[in-house]
PDB file of N, CA and C in Angstrom:
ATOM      1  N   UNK A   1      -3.129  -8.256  -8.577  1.00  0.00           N
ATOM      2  CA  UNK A   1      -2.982  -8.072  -7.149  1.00  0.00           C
ATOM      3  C   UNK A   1      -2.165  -6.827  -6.831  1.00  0.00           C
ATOM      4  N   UNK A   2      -1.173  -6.624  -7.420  1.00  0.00           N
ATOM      5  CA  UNK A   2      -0.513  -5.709  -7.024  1.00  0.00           C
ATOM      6  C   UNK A   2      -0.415  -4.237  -7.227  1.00  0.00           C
ATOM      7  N   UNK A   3      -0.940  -4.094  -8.440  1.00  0.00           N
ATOM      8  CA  UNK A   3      -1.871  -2.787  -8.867  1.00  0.00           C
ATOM      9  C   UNK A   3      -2.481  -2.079  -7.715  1.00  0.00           C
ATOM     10  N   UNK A   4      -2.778  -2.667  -6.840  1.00  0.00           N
ATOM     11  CA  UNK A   4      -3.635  -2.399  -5.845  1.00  0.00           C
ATOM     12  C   UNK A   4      -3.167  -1.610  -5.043  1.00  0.00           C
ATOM     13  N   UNK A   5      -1.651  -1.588  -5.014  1.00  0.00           N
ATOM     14  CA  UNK A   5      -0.903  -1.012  -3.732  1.00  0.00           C
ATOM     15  C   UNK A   5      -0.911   0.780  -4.541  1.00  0.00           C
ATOM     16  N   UNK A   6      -1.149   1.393  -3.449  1.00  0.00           N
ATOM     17  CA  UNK A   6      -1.029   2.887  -4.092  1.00  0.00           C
ATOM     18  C   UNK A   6       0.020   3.746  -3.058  1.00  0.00           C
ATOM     19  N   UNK A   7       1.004   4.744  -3.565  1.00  0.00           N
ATOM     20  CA  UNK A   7       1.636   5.250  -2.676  1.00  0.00           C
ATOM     21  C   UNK A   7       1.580   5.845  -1.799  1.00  0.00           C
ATOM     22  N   UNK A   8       2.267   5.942  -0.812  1.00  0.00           N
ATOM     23  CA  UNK A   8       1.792   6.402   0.459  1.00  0.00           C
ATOM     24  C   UNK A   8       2.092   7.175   0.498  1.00  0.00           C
ATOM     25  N   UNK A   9       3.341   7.821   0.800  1.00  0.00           N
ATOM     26  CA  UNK A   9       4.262   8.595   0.986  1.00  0.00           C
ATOM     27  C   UNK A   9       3.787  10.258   0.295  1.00  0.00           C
ATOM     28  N   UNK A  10       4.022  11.256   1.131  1.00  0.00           N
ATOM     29  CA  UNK A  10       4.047  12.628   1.089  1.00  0.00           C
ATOM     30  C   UNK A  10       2.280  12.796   0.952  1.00  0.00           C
ATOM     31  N   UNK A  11       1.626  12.373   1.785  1.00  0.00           N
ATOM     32  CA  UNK A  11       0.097  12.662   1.888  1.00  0.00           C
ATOM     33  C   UNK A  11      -0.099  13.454   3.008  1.00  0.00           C
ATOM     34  N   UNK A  12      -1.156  14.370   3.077  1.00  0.00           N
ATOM     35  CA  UNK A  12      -1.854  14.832   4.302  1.00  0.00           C
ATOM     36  C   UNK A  12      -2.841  14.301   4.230  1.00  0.00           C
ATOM     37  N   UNK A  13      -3.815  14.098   5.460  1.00  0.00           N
ATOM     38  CA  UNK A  13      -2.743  13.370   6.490  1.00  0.00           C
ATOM     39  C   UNK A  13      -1.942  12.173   6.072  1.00  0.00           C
ATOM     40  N   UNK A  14      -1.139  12.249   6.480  1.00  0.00           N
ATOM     41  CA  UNK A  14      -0.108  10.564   6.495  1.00  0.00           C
ATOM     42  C   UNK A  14      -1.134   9.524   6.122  1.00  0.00           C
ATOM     43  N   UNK A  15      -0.236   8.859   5.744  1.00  0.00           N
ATOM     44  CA  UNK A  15      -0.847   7.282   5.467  1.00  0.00           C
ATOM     45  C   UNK A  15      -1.348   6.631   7.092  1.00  0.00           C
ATOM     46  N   UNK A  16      -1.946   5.860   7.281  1.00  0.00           N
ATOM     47  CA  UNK A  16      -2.732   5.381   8.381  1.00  0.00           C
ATOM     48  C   UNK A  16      -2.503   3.652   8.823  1.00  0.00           C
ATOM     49  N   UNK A  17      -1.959   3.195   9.409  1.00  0.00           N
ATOM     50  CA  UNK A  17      -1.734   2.210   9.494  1.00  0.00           C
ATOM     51  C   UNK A  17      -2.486   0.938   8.564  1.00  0.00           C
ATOM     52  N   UNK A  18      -3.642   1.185   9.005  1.00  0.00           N
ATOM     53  CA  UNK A  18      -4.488   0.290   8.083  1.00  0.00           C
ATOM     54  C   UNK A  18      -3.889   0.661   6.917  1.00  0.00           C
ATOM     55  N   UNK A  19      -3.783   1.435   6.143  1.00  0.00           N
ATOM     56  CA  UNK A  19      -3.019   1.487   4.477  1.00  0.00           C
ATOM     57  C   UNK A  19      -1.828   0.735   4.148  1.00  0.00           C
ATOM     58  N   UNK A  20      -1.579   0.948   5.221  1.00  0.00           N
ATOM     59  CA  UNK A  20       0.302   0.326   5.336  1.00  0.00           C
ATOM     60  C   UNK A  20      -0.040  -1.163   5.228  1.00  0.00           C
ATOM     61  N   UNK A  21      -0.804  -1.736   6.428  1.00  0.00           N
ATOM     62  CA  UNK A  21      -0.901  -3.064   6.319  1.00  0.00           C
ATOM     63  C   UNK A  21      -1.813  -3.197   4.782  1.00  0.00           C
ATOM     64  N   UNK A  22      -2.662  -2.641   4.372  1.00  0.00           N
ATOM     65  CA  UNK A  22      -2.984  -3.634   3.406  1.00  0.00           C
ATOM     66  C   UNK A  22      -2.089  -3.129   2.254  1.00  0.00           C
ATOM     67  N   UNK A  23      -1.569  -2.431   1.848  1.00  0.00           N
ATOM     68  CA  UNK A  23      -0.239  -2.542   1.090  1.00  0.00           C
ATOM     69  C   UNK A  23       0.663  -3.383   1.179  1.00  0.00           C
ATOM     70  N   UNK A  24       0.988  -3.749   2.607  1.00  0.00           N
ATOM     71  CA  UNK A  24       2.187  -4.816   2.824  1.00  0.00           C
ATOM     72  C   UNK A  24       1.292  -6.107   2.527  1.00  0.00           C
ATOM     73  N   UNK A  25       0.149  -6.566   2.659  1.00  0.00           N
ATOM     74  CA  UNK A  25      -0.682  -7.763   2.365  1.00  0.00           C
ATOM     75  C   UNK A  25      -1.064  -7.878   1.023  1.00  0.00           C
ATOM     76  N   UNK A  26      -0.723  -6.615   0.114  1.00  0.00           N
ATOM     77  CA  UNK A  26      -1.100  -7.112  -1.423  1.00  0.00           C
ATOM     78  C   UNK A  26       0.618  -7.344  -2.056  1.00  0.00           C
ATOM     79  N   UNK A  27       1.417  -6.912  -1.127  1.00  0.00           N
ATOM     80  CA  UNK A  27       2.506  -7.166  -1.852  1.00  0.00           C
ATOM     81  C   UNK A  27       2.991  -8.491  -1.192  1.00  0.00           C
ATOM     82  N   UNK A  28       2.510  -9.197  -0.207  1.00  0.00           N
ATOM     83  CA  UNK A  28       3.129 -10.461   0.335  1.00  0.00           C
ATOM     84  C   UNK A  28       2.435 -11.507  -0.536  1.00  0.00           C
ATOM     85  N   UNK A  29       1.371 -10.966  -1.375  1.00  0.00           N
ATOM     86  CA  UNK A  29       0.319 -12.053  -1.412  1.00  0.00           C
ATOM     87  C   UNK A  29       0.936 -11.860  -3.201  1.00  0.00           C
ATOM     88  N   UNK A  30       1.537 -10.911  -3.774  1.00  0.00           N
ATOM     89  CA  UNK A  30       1.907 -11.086  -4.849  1.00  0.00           C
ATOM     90  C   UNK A  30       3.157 -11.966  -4.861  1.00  0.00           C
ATOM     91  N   UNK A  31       3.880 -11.995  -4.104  1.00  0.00           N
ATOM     92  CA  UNK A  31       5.498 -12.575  -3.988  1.00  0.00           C
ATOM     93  C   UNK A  31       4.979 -13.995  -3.371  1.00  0.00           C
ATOM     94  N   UNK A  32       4.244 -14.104  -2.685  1.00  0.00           N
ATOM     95  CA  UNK A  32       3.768 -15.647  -2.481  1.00  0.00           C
ATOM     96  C   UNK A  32       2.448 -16.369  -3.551  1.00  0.00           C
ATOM     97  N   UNK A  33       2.196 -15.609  -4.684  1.00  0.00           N
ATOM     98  CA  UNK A  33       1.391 -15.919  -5.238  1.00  0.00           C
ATOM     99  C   UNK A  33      -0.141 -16.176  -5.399  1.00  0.00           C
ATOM    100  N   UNK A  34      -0.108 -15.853  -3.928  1.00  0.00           N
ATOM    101  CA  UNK A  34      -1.704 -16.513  -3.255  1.00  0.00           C
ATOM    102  C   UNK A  34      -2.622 -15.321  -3.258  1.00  0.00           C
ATOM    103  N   UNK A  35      -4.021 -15.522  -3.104  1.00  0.00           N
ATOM    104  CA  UNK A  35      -4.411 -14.398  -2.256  1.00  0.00           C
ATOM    105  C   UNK A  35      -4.517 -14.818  -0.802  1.00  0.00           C
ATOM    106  N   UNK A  36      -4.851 -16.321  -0.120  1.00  0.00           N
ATOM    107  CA  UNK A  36      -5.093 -17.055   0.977  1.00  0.00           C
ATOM    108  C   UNK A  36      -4.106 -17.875   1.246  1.00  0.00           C
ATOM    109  N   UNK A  37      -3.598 -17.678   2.083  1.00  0.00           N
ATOM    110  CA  UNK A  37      -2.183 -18.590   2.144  1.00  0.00           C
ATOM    111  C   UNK A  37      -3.035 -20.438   2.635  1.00  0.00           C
ATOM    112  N   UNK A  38      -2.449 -21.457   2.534  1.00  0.00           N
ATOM    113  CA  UNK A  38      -2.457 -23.031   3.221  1.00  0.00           C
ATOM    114  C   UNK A  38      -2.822 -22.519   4.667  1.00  0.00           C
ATOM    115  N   UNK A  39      -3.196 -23.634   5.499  1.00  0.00           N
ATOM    116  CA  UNK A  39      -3.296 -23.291   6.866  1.00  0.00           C
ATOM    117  C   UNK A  39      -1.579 -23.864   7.079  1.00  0.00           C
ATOM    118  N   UNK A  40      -1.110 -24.464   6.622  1.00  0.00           N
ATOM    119  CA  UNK A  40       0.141 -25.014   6.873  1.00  0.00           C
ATOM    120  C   UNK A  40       1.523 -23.627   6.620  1.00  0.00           C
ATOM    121  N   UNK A  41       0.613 -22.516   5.969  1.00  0.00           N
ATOM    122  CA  UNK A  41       1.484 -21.264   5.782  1.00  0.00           C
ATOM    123  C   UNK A  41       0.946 -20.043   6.313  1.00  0.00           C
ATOM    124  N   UNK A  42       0.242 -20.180   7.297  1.00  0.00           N
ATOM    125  CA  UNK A  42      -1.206 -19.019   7.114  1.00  0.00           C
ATOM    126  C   UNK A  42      -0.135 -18.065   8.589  1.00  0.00           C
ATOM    127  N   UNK A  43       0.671 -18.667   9.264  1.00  0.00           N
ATOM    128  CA  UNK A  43       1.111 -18.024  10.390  1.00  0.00           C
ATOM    129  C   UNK A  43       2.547 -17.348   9.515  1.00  0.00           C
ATOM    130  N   UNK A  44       3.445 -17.617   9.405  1.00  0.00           N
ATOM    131  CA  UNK A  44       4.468 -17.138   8.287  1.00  0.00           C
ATOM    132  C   UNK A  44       3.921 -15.983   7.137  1.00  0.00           C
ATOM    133  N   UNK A  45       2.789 -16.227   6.446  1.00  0.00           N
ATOM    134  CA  UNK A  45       2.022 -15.617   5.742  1.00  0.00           C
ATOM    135  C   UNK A  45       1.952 -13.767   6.284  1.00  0.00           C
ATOM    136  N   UNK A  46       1.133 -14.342   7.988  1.00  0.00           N
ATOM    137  CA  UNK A  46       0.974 -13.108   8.721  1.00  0.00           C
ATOM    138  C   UNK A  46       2.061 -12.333   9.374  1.00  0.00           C
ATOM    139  N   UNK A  47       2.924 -13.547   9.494  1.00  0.00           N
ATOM    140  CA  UNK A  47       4.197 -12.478   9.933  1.00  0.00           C
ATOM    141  C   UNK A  47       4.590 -11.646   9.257  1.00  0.00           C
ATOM    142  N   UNK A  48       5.082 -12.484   7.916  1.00  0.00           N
ATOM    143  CA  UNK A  48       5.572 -11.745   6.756  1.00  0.00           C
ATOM    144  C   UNK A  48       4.661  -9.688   6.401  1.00  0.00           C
ATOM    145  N   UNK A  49       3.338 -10.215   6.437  1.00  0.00           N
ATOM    146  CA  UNK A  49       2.373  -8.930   6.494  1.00  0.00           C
ATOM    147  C   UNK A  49       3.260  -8.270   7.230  1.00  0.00           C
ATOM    148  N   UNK A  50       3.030  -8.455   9.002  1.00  0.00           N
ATOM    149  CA  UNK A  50       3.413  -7.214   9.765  1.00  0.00           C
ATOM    150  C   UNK A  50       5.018  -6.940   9.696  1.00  0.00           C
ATOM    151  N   UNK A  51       5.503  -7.646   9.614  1.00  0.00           N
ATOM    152  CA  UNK A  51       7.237  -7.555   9.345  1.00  0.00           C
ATOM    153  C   UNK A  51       7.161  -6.261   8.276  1.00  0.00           C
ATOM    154  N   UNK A  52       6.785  -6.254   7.281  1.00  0.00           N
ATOM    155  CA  UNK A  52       6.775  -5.538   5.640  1.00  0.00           C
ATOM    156  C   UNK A  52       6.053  -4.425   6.329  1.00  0.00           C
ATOM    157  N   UNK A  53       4.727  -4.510   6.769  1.00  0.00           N
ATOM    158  CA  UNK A  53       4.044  -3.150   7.585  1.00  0.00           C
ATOM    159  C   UNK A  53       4.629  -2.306   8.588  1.00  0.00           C
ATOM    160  N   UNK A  54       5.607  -3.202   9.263  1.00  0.00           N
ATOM    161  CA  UNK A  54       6.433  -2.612  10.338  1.00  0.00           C
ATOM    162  C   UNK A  54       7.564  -1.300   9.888  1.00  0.00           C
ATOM    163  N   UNK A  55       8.696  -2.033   8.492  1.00  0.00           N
ATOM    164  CA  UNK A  55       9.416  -1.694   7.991  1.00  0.00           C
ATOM    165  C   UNK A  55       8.939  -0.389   7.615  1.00  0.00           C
ATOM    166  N   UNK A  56       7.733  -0.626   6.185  1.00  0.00           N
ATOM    167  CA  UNK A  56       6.797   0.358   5.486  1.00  0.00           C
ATOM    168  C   UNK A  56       7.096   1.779   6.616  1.00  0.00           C
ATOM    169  N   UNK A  57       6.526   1.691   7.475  1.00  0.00           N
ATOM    170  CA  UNK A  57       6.133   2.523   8.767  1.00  0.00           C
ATOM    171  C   UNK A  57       6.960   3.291   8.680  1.00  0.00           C
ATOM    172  N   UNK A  58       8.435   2.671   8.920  1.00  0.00           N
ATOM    173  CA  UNK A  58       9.704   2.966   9.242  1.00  0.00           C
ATOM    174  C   UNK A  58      10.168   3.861   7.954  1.00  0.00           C
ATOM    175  N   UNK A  59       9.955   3.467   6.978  1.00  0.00           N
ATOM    176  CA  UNK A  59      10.332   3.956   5.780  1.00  0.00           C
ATOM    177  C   UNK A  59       9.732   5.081   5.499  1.00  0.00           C
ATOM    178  N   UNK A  60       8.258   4.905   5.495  1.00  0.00           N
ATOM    179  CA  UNK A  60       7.544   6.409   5.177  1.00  0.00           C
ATOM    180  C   UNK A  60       7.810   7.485   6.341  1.00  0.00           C
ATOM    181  N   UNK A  61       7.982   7.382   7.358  1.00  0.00           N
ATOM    182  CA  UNK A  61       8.667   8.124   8.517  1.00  0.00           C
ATOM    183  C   UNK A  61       9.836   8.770   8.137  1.00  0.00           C
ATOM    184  N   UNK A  62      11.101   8.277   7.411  1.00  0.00           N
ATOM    185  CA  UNK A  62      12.325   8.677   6.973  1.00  0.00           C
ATOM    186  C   UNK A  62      12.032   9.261   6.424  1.00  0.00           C
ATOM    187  N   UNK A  63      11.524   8.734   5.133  1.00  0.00           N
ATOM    188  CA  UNK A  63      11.621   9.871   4.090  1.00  0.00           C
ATOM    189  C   UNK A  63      11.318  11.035   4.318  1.00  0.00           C
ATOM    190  N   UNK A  64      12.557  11.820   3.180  1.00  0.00           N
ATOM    191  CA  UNK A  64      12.369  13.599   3.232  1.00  0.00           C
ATOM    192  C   UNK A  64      12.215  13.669   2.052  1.00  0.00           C
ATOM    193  N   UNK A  65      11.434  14.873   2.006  1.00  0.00           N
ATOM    194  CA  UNK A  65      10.985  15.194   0.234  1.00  0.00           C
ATOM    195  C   UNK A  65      10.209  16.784   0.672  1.00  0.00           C
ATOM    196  N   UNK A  66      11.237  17.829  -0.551  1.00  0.00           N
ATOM    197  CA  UNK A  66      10.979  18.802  -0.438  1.00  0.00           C
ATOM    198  C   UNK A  66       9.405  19.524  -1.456  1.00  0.00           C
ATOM    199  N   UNK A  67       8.847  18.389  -1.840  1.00  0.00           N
ATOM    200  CA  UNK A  67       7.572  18.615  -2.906  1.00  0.00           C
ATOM    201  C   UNK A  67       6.493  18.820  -1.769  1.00  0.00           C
ATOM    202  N   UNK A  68       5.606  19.586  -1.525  1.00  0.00           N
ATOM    203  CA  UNK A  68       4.666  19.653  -0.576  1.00  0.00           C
ATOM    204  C   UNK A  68       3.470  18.269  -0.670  1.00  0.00           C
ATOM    205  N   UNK A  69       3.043  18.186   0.131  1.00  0.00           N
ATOM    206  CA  UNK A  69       2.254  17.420   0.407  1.00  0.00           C
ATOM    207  C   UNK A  69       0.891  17.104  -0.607  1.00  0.00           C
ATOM    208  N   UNK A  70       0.883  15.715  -0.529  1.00  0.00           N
ATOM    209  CA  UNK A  70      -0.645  15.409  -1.561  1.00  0.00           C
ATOM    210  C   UNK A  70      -1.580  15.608  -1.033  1.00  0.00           C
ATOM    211  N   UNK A  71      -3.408  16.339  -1.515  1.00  0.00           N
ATOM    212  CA  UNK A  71      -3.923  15.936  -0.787  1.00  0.00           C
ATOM    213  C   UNK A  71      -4.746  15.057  -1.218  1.00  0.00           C
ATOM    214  N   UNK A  72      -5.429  13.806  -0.563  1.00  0.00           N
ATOM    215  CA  UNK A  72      -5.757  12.464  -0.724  1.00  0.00           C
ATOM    216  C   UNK A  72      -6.900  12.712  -1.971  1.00  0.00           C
ATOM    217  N   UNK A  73      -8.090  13.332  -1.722  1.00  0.00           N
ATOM    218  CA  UNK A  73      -8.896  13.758  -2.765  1.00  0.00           C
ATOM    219  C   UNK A  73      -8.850  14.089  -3.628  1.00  0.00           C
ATOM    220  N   UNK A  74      -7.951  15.260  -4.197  1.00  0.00           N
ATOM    221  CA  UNK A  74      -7.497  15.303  -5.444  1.00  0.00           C
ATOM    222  C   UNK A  74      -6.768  14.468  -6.313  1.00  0.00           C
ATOM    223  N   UNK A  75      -5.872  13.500  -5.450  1.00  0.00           N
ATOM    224  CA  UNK A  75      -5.273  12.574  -6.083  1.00  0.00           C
ATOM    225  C   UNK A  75      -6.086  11.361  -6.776  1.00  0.00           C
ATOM    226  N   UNK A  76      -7.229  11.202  -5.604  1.00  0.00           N
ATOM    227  CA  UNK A  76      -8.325  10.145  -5.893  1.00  0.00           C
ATOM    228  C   UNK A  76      -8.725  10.802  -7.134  1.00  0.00           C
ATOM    229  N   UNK A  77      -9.458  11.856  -7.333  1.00  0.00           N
ATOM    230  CA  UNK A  77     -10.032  12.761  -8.579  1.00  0.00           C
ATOM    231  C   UNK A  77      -9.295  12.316  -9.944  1.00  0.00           C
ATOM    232  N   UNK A  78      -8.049  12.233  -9.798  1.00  0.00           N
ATOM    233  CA  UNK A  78      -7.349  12.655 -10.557  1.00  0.00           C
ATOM    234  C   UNK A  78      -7.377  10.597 -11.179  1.00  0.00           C
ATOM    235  N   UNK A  79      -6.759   9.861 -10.242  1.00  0.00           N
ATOM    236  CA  UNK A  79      -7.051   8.238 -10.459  1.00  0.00           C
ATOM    237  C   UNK A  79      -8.306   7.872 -11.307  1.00  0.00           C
ATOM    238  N   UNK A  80      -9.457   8.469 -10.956  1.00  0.00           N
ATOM    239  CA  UNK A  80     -10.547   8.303 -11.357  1.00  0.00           C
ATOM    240  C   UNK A  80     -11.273   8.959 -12.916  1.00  0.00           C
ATOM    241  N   UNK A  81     -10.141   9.867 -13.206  1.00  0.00           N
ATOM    242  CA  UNK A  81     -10.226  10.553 -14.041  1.00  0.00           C
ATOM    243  C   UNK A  81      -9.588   9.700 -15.119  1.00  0.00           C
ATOM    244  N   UNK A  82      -8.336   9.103 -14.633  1.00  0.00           N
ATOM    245  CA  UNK A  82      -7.462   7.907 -15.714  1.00  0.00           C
ATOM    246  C   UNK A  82      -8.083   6.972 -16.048  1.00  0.00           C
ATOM    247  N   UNK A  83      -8.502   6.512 -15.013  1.00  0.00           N
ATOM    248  CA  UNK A  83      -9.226   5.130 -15.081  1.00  0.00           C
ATOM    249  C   UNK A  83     -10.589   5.276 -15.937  1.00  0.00           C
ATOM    250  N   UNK A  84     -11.168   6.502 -16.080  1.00  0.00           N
ATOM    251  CA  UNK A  84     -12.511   6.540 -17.122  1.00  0.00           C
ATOM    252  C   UNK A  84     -11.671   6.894 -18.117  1.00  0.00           C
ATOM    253  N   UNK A  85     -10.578   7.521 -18.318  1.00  0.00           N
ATOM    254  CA  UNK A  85     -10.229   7.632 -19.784  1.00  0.00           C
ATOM    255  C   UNK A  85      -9.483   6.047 -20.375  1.00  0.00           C
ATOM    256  N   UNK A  86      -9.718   5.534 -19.143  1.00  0.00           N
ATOM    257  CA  UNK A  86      -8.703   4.192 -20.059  1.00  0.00           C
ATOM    258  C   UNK A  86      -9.844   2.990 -20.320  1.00  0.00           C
ATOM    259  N   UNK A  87     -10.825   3.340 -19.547  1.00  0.00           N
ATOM    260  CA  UNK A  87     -11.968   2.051 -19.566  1.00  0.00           C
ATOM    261  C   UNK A  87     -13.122   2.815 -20.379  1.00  0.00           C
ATOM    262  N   UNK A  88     -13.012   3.680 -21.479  1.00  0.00           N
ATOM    263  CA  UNK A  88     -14.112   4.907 -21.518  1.00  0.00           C
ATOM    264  C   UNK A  88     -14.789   4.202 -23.014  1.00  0.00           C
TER     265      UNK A  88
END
């Protein structure tokens, strides 16, 4: 599950909300174990999401970092390039 989350931070363009939330939803769903929460947890579940997405927001906003910017494609290139040398 958690593999899944990829970094956000120092991209052009910025990370996009949708990224944020499903980052904050693979990491709630690792710390609660689930991928689907109970209906008896399913509202707590979602808070927890936007609470963590909210923060995220907040966080990638702060940060300063004098390394120039990623750009999204090459980085993908570059993921895709690991991932055939490791599954090859």
């Amino acid at each position: 599950m958690c593999r899944n989350i990829r970094p956000l931070n120092n991209f052009e363009p910025p990370a996009t909300s949708d990224e944020v939330t499903a980052a904050a939803l693979q990491y709630v769903r690792k710390v609660a174990g689930t991928t689907k929460p109970s209906q008896a947890n399913e509202e707590v579940f979602h808070a927890a999401v936007r609470e963590i997405a909210h923060i995220t927001e907040h966080l990638l906003a702060d940060l300063v970092t004098s390394a120039p910017p990623k750009n999204r494609e090459v980085e993908a290139a570059k993921a895709r390039a690991r991932a055939q040398a490791r599954y090859a």
